[in-house]
C-alpha atoms as a PDB file:
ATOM      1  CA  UNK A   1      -5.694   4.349  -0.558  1.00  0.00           C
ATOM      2  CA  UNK A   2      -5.228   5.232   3.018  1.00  0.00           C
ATOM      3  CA  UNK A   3      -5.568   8.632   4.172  1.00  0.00           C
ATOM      4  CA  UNK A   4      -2.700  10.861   5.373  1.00  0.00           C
ATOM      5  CA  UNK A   5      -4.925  11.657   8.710  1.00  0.00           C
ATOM      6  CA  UNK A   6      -5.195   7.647   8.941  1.00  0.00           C
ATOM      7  CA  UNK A   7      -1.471   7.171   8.289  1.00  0.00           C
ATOM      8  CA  UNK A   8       0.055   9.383  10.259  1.00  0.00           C
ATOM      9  CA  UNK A   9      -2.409   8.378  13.392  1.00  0.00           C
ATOM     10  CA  UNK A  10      -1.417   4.580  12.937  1.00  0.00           C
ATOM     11  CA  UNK A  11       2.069   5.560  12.699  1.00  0.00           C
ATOM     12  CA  UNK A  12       2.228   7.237  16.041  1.00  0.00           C
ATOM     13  CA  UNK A  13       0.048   4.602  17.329  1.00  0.00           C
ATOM     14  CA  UNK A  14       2.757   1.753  16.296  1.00  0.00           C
ATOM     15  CA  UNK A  15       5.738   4.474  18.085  1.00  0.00           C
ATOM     16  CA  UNK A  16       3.809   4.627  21.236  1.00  0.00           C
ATOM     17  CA  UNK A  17       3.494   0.679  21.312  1.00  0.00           C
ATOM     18  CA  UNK A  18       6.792   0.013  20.888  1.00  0.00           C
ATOM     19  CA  UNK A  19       7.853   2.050  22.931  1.00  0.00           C
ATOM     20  CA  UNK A  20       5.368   1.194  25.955  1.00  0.00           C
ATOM     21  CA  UNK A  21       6.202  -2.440  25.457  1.00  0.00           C
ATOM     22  CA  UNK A  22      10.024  -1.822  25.368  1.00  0.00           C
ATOM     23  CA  UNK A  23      12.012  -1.980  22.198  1.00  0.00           C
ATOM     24  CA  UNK A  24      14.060  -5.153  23.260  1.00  0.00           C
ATOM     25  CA  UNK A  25      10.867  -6.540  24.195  1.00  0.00           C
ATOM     26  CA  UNK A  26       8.937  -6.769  20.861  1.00  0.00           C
ATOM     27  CA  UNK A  27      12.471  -7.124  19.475  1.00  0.00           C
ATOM     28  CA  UNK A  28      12.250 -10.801  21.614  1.00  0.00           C
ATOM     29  CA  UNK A  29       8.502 -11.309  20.380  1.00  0.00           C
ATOM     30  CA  UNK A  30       9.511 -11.135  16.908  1.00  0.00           C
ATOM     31  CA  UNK A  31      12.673 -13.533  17.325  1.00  0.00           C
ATOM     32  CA  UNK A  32       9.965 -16.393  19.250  1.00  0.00           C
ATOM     33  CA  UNK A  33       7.733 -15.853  16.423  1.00  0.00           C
ATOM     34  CA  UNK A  34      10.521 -15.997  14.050  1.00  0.00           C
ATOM     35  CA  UNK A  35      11.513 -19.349  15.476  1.00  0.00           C
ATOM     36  CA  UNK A  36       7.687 -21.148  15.021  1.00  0.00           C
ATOM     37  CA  UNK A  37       8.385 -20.487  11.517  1.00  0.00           C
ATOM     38  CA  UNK A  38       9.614 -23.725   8.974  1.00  0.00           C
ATOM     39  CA  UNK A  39      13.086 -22.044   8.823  1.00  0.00           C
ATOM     40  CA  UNK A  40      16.503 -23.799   9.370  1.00  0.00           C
ATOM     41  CA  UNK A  41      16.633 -21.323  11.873  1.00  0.00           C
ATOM     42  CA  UNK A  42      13.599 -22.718  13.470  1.00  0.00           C
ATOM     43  CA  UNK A  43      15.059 -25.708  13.201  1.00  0.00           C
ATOM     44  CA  UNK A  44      18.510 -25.206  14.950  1.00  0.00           C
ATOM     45  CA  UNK A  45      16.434 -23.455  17.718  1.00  0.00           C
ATOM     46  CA  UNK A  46      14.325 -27.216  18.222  1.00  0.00           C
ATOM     47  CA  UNK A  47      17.576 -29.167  18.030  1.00  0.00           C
ATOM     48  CA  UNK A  48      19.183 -26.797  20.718  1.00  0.00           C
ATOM     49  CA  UNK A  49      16.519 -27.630  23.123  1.00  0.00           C
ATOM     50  CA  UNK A  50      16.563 -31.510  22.473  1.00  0.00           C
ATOM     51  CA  UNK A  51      20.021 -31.393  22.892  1.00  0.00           C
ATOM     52  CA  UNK A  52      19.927 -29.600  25.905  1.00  0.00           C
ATOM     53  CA  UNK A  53      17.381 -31.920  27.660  1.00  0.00           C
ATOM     54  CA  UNK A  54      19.489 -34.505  26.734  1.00  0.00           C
ATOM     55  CA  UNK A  55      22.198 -32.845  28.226  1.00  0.00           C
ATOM     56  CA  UNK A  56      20.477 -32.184  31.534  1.00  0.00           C
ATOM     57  CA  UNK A  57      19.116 -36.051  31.561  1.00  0.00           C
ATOM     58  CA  UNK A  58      22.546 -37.198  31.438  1.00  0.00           C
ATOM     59  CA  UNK A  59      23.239 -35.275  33.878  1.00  0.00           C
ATOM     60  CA  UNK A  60      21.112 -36.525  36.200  1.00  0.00           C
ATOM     61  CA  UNK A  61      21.884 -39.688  35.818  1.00  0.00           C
ATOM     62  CA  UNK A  62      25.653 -39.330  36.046  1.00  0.00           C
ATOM     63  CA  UNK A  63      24.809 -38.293  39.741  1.00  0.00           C
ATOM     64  CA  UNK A  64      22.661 -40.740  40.318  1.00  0.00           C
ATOM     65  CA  UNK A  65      25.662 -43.189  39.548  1.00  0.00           C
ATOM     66  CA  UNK A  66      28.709 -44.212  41.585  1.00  0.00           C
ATOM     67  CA  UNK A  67      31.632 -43.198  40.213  1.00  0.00           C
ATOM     68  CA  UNK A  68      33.698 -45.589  42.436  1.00  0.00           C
ATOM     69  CA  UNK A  69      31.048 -48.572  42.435  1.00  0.00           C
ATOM     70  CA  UNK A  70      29.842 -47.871  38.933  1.00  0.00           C
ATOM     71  CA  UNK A  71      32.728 -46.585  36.969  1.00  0.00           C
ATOM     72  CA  UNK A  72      32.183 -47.795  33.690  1.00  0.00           C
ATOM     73  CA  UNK A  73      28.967 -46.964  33.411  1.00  0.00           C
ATOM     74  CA  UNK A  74      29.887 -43.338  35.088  1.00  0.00           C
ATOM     75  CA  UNK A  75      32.557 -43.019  32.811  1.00  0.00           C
ATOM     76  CA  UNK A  76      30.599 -43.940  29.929  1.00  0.00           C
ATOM     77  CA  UNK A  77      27.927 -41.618  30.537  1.00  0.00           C
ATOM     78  CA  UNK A  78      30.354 -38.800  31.424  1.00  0.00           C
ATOM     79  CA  UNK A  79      31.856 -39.225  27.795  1.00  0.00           C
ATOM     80  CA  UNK A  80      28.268 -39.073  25.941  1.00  0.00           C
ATOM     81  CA  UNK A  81      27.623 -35.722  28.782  1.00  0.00           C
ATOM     82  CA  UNK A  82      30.504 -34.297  27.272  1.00  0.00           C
ATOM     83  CA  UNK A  83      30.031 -34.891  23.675  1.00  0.00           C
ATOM     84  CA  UNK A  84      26.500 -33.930  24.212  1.00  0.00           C
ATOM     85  CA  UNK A  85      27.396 -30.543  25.919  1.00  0.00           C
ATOM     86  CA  UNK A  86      30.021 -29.944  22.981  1.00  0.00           C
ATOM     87  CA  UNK A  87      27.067 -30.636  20.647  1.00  0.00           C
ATOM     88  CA  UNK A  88      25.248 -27.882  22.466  1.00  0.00           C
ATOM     89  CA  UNK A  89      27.616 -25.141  22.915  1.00  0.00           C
ATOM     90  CA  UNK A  90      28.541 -25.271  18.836  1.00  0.00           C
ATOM     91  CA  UNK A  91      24.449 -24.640  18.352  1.00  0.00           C
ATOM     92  CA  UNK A  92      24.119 -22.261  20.630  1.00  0.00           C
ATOM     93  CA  UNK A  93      27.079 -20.129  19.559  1.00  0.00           C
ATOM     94  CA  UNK A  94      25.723 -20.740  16.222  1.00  0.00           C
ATOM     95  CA  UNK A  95      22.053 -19.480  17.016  1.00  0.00           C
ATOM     96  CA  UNK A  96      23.672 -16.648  19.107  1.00  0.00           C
ATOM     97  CA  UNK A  97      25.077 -15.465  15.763  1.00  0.00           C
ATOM     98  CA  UNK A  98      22.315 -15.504  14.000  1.00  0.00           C
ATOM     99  CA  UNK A  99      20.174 -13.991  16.581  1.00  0.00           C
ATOM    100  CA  UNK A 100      22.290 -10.888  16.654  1.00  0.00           C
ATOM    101  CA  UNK A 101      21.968 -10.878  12.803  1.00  0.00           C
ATOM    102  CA  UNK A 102      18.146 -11.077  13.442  1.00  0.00           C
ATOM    103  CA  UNK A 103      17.909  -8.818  16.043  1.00  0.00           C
ATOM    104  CA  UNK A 104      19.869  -5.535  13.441  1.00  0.00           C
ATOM    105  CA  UNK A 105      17.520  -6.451  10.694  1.00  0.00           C
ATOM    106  CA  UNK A 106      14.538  -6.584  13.240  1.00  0.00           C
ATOM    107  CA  UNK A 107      15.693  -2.993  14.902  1.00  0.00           C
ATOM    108  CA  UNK A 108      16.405  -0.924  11.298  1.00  0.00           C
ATOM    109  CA  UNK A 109      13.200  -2.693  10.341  1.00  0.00           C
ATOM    110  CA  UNK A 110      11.130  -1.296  13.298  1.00  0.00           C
ATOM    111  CA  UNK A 111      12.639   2.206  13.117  1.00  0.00           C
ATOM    112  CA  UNK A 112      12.169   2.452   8.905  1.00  0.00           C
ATOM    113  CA  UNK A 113       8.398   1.153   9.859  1.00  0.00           C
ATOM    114  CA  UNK A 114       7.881   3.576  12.387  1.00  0.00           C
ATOM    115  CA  UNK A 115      10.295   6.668  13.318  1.00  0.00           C
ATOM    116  CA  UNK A 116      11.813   6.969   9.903  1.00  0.00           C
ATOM    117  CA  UNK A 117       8.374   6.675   8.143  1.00  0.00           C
ATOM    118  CA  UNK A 118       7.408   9.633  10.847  1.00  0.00           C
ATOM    119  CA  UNK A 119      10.098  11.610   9.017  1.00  0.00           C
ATOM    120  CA  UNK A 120       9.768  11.061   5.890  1.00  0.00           C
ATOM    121  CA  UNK A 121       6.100  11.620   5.732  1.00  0.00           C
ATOM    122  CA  UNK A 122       7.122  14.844   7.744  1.00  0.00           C
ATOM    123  CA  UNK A 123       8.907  15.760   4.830  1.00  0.00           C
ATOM    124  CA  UNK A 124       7.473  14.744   1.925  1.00  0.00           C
ATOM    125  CA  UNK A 125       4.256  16.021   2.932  1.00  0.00           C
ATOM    126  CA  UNK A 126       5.610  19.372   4.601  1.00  0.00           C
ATOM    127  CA  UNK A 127       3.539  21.582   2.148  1.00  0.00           C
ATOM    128  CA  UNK A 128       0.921  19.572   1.878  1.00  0.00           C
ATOM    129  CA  UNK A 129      -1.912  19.786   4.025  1.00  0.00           C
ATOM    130  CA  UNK A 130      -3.595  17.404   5.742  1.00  0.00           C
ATOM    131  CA  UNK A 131      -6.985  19.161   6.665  1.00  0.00           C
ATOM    132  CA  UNK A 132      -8.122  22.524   5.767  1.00  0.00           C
ATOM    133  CA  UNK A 133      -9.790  24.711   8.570  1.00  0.00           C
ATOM    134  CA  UNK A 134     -13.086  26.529   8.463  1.00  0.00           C
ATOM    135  CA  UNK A 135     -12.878  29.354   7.220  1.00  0.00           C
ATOM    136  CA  UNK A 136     -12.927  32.218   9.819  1.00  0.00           C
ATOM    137  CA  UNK A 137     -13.063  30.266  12.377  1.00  0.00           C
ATOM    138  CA  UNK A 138      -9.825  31.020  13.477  1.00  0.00           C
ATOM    139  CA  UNK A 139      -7.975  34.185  14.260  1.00  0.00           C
ATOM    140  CA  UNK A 140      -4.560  34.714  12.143  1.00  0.00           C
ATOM    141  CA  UNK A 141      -1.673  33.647  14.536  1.00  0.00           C
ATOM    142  CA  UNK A 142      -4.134  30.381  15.467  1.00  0.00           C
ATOM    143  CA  UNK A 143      -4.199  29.302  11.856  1.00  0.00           C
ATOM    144  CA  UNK A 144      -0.405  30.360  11.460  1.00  0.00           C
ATOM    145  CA  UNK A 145       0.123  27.895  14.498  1.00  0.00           C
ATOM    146  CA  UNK A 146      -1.356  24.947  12.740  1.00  0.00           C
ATOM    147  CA  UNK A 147       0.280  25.329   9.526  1.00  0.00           C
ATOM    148  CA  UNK A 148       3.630  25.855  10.697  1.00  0.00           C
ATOM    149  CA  UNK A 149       5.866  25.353   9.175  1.00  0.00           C
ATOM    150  CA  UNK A 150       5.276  25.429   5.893  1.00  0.00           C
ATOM    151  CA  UNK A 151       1.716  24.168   5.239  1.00  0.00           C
ATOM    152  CA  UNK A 152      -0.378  26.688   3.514  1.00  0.00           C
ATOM    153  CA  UNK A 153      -2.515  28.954   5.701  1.00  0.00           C
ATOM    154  CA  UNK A 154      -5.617  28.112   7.354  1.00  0.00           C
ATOM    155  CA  UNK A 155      -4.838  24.190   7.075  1.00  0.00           C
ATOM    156  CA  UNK A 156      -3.568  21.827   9.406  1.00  0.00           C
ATOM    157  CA  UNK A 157       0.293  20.932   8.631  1.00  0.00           C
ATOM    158  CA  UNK A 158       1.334  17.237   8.761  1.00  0.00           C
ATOM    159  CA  UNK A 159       4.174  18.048  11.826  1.00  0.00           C
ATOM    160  CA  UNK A 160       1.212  19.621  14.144  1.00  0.00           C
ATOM    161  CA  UNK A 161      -1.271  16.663  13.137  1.00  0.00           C
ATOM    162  CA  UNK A 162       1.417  14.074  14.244  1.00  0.00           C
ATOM    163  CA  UNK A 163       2.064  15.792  17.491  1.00  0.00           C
ATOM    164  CA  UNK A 164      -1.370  16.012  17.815  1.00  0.00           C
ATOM    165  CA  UNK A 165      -1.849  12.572  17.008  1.00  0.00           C
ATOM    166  CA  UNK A 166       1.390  11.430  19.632  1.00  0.00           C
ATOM    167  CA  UNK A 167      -0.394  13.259  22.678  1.00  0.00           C
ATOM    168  CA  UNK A 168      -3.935  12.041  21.916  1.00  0.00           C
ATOM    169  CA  UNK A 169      -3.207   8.475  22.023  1.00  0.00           C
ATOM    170  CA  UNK A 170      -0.440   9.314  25.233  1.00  0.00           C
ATOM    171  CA  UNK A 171      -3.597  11.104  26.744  1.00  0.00           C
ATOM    172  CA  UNK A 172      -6.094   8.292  26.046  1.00  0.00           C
ATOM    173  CA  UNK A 173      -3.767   5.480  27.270  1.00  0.00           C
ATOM    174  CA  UNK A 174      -3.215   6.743  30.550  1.00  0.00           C
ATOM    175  CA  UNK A 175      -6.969   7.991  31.326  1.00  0.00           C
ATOM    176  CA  UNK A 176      -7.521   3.753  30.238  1.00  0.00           C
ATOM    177  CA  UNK A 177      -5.106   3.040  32.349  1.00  0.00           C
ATOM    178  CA  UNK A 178      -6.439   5.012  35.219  1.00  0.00           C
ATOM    179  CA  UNK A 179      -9.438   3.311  34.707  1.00  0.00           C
ATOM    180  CA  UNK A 180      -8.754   0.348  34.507  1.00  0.00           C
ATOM    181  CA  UNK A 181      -6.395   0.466  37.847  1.00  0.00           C
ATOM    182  CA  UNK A 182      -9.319   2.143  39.680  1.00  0.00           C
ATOM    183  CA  UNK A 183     -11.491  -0.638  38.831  1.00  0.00           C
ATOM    184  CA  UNK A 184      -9.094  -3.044  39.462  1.00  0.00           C
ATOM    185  CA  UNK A 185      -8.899  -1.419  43.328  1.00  0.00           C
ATOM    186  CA  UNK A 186     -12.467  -1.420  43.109  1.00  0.00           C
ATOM    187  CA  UNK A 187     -12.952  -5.005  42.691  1.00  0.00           C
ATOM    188  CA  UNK A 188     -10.578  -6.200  45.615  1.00  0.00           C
ATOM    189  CA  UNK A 189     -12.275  -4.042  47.750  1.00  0.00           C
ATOM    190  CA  UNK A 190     -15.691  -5.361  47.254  1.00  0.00           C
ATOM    191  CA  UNK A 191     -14.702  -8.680  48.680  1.00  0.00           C
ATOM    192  CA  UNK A 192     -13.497  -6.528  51.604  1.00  0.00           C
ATOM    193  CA  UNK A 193     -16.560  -4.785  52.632  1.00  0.00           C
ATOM    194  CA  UNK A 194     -18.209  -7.981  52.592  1.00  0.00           C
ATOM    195  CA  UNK A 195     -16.728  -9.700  54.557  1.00  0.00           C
ATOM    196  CA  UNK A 196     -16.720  -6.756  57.164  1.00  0.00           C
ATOM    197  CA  UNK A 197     -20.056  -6.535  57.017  1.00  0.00           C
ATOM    198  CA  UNK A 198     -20.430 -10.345  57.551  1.00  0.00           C
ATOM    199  CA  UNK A 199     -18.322  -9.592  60.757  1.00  0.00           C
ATOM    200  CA  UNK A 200     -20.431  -7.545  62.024  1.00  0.00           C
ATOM    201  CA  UNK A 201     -23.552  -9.399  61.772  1.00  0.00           C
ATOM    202  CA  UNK A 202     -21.560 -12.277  63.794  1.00  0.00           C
ATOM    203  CA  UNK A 203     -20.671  -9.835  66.223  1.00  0.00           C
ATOM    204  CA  UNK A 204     -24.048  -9.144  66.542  1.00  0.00           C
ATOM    205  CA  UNK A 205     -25.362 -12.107  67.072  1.00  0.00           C
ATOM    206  CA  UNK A 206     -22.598 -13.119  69.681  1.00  0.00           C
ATOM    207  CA  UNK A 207     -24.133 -10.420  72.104  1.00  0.00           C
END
C-alpha cells in the first residue's frame, strides 16, 4: 500500500500539472484521447470529419463550375453541398452535446482526483501523523508548528506536509525551468560567438 508521504506528494504533483498545463487544456487532451477510443462517440467524431471534407470538396468544385454555362451540373452539386452541410451541422450539434456532457464528467473527475482527494486526505488524516520528528531536535513552538493543527506533538501533520509538498515541487519546477531557459540562451549564443570570431579572422586576413 502506498504511503501517506507518497500520496500526498503525487497528489500535489498531479494539482501543480494541471494547473501549469491549464485546466481546459488537459480537459481538451482527454476529449482527443477520448475520441481514438472504439466508442460511438469516436465514431460520430470520424464521420464529422468525412463529412466535412466532403463538404469542402463540393465546395470547391461548385466554384470551379459555371453557374450560367454549367447549370445543371452547378445546380446539382449545390443540392448534394447542401444536403451534405445539413448532414454536418446535425453531427456537429450532436457531438457538441456530448462534448459538454464529457467535458462536466471530465472536470468533477479531475477535481475528486486531485483537489477534493487533497481535502479529504486533509481530513481524514488530520490526527494522524505522517512522520514523527526526532526527538529533541526541535524546540516546543517548532514542533507545535508542524503538527498544527491537530497532529500529535513532535510529528509532522498531513496539512504542513502537503504545503510542504505544493512549494517543493513549485520551487523545483521553476529552478528546472531556469535552467533549462539559461541553457537554451546558452546554446544560441554559441553559434554567435563563432561566427564573430570567424569575422574576425577574415578581417584579418583582408589587411
Amino acid at each position: 500500500m502506498m504511503s501517506l508521504v507518497l500520496t500526498i506528494f503525487l497528489v500535489n504533483l498531479a494539482i501543480y500539472l494541471v494547473n501549469t498545463i491549464g485546466a481546459t487544456t488537459f480537459d481538451n487532451l482527454i476529449w482527443i484521447l477520448y475520441l481514438k477510443l472504439p466508442t460511438s462517440t469516436a465514431r460520430k467524431g470520424r464521420d464529422l470529419q468525412t463529412k466535412k471534407r466532403e463538404v469542402l470538396q463540393l465546395k470547391r468544385e461548385m466554384n470551379n463550375t459555371s453557374s450560367q454555362d454549367e447549370f445543371a451540373k452547378w445546380a446539382k452539386l449545390r443540392r448534394r453541398h447542401d444536403k451534405s452541410m445539413e448532414e454536418y451541422d446535425t453531427l456537429s450539434k450532436s457531438l457538441s452535446s456530448q462534448k459538454t456532457s464529457f467535458d462536466w464528467t471530465v472536470k468533477t473527475a479531475r477535481w475528486l482526483s486531485t483537489n477534493g482527494l487533497k481535502l479529504f486526505l486533509q481530513f481524514w488524516y488530520s490526527k494522524k501523523p505522517v512522520f514523527a520528528l526526532p526527538e529533541a531536535w526541535f524546540p516546543y513552538y517548532v514542533e507545535w508548528v508542524l503538527s498544527f493543527p491537530r497532529a500529535p506533538l513532535g510529528s509532522v501533520s498531513v496539512q504542513v506536509w502537503s504545503n510542504v509538498c505544493a512549494a517543493a515541487i513549485a520551487a523545483v519546477a521553476d529552478m528546472g525551468g531556469s535552467v533549462l531557459v539559461g541553457m537554451a540562451q546558452q546554446r544560441r549564443a554559441v553559434p554567435v560567438a563563432g561566427a564573430g570570431a570567424g569575422a574576425g579572422a577574415d578581417a584579418k586576413k583582408t589587411e
